[in-house]
PDB file of N, CA and C in Angstrom:
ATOM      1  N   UNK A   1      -7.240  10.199  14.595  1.00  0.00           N
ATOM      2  CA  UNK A   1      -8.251   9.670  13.711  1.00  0.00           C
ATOM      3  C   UNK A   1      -8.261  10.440  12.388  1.00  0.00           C
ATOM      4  N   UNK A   2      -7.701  11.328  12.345  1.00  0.00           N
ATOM      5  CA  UNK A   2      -7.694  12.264  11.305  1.00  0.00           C
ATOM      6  C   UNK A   2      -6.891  12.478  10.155  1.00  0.00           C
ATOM      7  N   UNK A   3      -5.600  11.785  11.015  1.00  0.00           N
ATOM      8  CA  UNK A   3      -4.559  10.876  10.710  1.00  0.00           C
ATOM      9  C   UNK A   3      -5.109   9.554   8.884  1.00  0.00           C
ATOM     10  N   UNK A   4      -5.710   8.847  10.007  1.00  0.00           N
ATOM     11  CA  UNK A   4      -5.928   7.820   9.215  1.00  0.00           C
ATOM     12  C   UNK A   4      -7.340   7.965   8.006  1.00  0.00           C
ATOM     13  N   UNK A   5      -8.000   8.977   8.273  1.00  0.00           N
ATOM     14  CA  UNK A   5      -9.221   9.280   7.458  1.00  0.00           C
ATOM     15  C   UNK A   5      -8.330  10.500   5.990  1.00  0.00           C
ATOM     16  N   UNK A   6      -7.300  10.552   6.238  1.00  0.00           N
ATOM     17  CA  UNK A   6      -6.073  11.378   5.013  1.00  0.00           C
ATOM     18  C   UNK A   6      -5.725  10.334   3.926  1.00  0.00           C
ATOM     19  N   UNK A   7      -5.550   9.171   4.604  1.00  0.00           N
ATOM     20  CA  UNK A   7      -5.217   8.102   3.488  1.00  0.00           C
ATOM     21  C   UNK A   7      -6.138   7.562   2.627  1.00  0.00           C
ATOM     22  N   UNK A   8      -5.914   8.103   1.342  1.00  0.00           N
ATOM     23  CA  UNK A   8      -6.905   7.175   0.189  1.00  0.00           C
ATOM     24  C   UNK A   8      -6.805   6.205   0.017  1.00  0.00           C
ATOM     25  N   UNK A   9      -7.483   5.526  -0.129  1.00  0.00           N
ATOM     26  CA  UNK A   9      -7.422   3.994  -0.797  1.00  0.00           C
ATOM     27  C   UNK A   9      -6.359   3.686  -1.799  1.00  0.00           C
ATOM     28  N   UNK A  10      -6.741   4.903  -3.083  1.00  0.00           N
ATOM     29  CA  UNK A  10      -5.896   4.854  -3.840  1.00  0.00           C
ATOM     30  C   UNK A  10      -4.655   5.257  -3.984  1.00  0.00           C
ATOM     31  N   UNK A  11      -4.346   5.853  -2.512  1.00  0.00           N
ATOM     32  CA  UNK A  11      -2.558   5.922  -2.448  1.00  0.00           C
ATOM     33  C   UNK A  11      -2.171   4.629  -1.464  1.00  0.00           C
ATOM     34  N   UNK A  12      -2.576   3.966  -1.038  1.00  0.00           N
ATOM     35  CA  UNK A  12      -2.354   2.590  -0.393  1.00  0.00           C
ATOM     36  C   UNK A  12      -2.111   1.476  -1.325  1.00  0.00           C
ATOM     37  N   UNK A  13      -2.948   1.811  -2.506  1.00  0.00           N
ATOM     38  CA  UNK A  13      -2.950   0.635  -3.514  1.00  0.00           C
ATOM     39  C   UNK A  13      -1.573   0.986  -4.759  1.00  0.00           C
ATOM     40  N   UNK A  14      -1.518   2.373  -4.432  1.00  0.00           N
ATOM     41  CA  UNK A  14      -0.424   2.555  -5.514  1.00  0.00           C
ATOM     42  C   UNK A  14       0.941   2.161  -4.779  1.00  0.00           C
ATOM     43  N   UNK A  15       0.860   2.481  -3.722  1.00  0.00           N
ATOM     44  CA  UNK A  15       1.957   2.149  -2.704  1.00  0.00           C
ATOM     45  C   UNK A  15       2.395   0.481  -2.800  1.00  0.00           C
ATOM     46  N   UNK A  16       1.319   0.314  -2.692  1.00  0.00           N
ATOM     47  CA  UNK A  16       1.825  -1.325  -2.481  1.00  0.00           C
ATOM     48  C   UNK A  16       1.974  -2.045  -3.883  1.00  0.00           C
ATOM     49  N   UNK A  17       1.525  -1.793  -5.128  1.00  0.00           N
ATOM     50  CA  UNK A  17       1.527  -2.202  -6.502  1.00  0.00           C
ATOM     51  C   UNK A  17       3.053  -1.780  -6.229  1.00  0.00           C
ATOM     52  N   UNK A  18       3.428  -0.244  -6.233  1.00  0.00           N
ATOM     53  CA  UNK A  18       5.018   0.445  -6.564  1.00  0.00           C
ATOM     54  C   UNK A  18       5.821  -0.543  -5.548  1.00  0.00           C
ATOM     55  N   UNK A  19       5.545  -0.815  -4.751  1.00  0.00           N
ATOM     56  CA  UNK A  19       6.523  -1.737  -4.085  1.00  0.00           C
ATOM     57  C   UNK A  19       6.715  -3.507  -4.676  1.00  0.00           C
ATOM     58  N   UNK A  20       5.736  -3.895  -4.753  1.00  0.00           N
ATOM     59  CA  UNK A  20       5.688  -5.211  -5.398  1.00  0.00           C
ATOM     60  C   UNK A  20       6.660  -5.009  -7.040  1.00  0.00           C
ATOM     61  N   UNK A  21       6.582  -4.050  -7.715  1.00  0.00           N
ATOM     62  CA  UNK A  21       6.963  -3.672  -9.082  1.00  0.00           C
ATOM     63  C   UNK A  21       8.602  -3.446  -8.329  1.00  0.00           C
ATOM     64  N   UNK A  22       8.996  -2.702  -7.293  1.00  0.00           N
ATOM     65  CA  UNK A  22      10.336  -2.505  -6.892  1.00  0.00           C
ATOM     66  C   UNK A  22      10.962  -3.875  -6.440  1.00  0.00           C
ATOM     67  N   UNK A  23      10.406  -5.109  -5.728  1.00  0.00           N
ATOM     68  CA  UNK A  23      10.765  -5.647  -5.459  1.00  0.00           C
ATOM     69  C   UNK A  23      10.987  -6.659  -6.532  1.00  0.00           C
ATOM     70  N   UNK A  24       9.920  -6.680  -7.464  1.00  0.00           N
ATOM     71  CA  UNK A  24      10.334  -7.613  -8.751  1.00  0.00           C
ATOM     72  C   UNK A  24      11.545  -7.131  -9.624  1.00  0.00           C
ATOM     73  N   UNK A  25      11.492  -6.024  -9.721  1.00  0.00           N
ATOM     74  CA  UNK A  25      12.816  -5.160 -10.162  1.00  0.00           C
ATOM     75  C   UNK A  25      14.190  -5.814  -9.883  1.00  0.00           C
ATOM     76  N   UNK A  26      14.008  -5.653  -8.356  1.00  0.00           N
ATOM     77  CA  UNK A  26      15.863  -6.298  -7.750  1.00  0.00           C
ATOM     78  C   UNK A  26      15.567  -7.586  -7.779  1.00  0.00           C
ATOM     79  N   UNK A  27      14.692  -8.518  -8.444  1.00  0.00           N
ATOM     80  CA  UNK A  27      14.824  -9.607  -8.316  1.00  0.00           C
ATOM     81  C   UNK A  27      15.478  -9.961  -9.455  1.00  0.00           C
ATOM     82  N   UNK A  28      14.439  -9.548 -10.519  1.00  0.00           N
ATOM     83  CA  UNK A  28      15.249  -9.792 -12.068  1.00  0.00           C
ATOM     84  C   UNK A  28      16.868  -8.977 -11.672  1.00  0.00           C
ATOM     85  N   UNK A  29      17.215  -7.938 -11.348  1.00  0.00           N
ATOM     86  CA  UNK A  29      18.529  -7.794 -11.124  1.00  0.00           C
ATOM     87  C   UNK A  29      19.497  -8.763 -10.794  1.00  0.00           C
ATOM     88  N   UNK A  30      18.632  -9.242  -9.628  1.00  0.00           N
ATOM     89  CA  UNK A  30      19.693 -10.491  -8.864  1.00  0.00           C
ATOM     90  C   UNK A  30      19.902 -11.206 -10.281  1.00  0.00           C
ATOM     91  N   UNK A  31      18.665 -12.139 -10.788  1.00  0.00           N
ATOM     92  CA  UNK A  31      18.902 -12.954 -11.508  1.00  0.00           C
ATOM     93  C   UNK A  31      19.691 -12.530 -13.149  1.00  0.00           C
ATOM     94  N   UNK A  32      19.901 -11.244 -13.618  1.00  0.00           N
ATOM     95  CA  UNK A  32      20.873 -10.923 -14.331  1.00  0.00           C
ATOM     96  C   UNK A  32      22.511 -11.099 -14.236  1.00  0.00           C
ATOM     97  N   UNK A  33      22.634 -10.293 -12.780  1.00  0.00           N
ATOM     98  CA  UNK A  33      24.111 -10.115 -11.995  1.00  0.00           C
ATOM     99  C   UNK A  33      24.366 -11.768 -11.884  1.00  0.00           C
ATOM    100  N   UNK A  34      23.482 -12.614 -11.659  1.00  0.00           N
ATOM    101  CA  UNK A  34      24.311 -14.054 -11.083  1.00  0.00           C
ATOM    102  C   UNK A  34      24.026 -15.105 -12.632  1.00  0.00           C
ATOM    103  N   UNK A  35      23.295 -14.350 -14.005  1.00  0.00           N
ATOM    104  CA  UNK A  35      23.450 -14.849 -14.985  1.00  0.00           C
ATOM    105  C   UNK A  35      25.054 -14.785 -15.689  1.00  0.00           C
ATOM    106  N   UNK A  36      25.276 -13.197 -15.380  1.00  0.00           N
ATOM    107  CA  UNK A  36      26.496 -12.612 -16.070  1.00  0.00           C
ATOM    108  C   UNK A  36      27.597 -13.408 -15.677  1.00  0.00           C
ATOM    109  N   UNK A  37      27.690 -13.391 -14.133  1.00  0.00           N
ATOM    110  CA  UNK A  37      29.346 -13.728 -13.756  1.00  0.00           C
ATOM    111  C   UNK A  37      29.731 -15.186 -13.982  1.00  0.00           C
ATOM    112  N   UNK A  38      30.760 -15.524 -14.535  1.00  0.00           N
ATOM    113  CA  UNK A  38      31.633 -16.486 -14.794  1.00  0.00           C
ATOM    114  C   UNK A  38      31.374 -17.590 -13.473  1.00  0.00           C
ATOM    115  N   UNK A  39      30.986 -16.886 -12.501  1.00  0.00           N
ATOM    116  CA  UNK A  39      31.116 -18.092 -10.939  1.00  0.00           C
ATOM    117  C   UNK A  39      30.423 -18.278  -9.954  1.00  0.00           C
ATOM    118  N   UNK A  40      30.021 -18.969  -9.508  1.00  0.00           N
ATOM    119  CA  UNK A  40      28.188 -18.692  -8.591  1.00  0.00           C
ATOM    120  C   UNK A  40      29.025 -17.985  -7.540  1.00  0.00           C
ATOM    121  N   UNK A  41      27.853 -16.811  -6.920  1.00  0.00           N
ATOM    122  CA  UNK A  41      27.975 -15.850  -6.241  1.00  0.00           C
ATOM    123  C   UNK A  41      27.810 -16.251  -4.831  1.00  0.00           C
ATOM    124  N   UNK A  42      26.784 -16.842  -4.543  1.00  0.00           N
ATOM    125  CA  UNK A  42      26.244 -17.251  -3.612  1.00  0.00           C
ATOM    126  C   UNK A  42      27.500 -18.131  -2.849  1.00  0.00           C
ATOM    127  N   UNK A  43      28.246 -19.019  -3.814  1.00  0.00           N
ATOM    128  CA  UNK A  43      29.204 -19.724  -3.183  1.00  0.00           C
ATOM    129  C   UNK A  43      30.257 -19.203  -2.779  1.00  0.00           C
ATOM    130  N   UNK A  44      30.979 -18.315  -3.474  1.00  0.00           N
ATOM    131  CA  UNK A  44      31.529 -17.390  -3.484  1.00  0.00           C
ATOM    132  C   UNK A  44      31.677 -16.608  -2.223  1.00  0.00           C
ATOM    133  N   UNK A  45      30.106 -16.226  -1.775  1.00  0.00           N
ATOM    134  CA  UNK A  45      29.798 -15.346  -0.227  1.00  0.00           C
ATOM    135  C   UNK A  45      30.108 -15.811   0.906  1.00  0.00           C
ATOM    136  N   UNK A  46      29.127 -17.126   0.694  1.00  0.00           N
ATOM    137  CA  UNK A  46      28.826 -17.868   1.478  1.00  0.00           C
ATOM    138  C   UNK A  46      30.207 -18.815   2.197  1.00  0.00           C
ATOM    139  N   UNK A  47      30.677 -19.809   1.299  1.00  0.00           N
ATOM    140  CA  UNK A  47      31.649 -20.766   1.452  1.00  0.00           C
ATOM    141  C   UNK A  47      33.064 -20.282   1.632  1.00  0.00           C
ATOM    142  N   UNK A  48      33.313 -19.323   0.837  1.00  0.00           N
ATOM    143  CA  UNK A  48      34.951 -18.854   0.421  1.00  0.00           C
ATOM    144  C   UNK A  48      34.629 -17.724   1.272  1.00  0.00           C
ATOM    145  N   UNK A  49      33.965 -17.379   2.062  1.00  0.00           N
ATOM    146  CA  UNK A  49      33.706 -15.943   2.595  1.00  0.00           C
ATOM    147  C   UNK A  49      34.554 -14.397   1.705  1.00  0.00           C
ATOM    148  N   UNK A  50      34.315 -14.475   0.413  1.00  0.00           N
ATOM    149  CA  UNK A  50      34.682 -13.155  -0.204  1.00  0.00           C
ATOM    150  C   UNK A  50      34.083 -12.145   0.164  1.00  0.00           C
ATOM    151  N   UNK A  51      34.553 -11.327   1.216  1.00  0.00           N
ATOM    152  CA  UNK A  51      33.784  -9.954   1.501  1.00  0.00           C
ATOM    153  C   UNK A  51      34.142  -8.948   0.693  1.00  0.00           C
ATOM    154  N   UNK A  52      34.639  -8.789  -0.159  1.00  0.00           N
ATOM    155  CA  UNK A  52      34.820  -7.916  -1.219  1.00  0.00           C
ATOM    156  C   UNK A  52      33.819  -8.229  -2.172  1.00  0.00           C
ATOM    157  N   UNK A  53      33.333  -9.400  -2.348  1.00  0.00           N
ATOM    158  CA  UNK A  53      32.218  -9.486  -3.289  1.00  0.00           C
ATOM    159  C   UNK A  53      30.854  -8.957  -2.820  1.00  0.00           C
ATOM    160  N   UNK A  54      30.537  -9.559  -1.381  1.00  0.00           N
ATOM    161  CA  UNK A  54      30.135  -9.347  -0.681  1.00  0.00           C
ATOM    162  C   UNK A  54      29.225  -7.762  -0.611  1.00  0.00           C
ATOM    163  N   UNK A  55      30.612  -7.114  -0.341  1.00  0.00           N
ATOM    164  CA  UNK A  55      30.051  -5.497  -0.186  1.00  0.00           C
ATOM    165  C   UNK A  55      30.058  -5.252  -1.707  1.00  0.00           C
ATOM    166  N   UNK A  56      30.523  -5.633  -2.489  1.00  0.00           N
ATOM    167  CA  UNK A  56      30.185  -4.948  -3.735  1.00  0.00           C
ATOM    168  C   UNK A  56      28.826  -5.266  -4.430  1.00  0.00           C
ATOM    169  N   UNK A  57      28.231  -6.262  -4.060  1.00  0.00           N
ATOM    170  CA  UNK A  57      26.854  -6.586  -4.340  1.00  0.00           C
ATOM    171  C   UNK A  57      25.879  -5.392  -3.366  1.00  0.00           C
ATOM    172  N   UNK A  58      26.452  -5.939  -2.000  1.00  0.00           N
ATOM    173  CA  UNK A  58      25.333  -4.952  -1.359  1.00  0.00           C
ATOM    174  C   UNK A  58      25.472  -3.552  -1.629  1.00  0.00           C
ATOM    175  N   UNK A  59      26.684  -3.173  -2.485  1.00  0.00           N
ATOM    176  CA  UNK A  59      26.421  -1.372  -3.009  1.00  0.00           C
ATOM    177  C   UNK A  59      26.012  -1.593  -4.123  1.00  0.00           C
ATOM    178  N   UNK A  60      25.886  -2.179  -5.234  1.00  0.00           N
ATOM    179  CA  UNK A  60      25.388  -2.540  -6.488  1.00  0.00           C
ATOM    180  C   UNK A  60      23.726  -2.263  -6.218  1.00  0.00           C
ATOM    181  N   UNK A  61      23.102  -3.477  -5.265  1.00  0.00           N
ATOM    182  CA  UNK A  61      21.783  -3.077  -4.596  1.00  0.00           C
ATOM    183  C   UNK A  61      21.241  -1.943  -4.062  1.00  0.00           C
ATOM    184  N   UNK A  62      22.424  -1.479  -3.155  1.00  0.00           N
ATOM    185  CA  UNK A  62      21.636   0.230  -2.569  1.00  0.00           C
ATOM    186  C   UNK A  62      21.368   1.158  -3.783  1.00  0.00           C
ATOM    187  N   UNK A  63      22.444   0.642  -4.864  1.00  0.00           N
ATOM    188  CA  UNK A  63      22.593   1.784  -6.258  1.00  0.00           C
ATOM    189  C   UNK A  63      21.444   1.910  -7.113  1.00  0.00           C
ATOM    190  N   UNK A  64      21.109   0.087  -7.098  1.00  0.00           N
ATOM    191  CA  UNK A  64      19.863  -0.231  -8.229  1.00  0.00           C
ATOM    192  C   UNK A  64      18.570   0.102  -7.368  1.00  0.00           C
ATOM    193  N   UNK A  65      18.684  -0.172  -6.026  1.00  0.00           N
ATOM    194  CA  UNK A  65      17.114   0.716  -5.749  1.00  0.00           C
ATOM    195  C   UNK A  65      16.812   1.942  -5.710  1.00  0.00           C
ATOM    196  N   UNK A  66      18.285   2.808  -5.635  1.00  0.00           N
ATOM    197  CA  UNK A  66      17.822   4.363  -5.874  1.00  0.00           C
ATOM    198  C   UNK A  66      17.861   4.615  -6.980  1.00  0.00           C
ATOM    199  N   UNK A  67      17.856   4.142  -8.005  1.00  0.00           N
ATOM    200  CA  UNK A  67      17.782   4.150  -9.282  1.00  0.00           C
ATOM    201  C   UNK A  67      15.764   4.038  -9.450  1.00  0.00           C
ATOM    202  N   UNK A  68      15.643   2.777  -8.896  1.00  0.00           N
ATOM    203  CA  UNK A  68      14.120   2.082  -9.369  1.00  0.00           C
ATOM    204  C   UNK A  68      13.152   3.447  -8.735  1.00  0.00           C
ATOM    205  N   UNK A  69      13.806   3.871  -7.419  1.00  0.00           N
ATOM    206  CA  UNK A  69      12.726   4.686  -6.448  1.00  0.00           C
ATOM    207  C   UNK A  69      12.936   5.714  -7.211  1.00  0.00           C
ATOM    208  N   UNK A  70      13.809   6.490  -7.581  1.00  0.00           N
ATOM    209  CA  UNK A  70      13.922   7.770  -8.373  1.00  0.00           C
ATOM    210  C   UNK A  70      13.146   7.488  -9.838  1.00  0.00           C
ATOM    211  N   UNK A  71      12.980   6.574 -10.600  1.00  0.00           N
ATOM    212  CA  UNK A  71      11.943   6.396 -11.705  1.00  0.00           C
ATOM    213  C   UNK A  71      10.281   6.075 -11.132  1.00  0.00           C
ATOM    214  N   UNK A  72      10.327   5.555  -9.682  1.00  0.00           N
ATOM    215  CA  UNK A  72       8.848   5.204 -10.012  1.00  0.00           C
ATOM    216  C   UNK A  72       8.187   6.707  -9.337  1.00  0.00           C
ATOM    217  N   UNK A  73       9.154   7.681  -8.474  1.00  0.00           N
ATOM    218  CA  UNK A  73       8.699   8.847  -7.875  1.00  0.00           C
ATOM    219  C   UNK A  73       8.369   9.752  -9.329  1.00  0.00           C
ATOM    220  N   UNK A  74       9.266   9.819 -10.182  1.00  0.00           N
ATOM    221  CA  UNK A  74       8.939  10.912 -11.559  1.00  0.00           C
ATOM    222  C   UNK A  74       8.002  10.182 -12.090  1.00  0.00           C
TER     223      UNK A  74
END
């Protein structure tokens, strides 16, 4: 119980604002990365199964959220 009487309000609310702000973050990302390239991505993944694109998106993503989490922690 002592546990849960530690948590402020106002670190619950910053928590969840900083997350909503992180998640809008990689969204506009997505929608940059699939503005830029010459060829829809999605089809690309999906249809042609390119796993080289594939993993290079999903490290692009691990990169851009430790990027976002390391700015919203400072």
């Amino acid at each position: 119980m002592e546990y849960l009487a530690a948590i402020h309000l106002a670190e619950l609310i910053s928590t969840v604002f900083y997350t909503i702000v992180g998640v809008a973050l990689m969204g506009m990302v997505w929608k940059v990365i699939d503005w830029m390239t010459p060829f829809p991505i999605m089809k690309e993944i999906e249809q042609d199964q390119n796993m080289a694109l594939a993993v290079l998106i999903g490290m692009l993503f691990i990169s851009i959220s430790i990027i976002i989490a390391a700015v919203i922690v400072s």
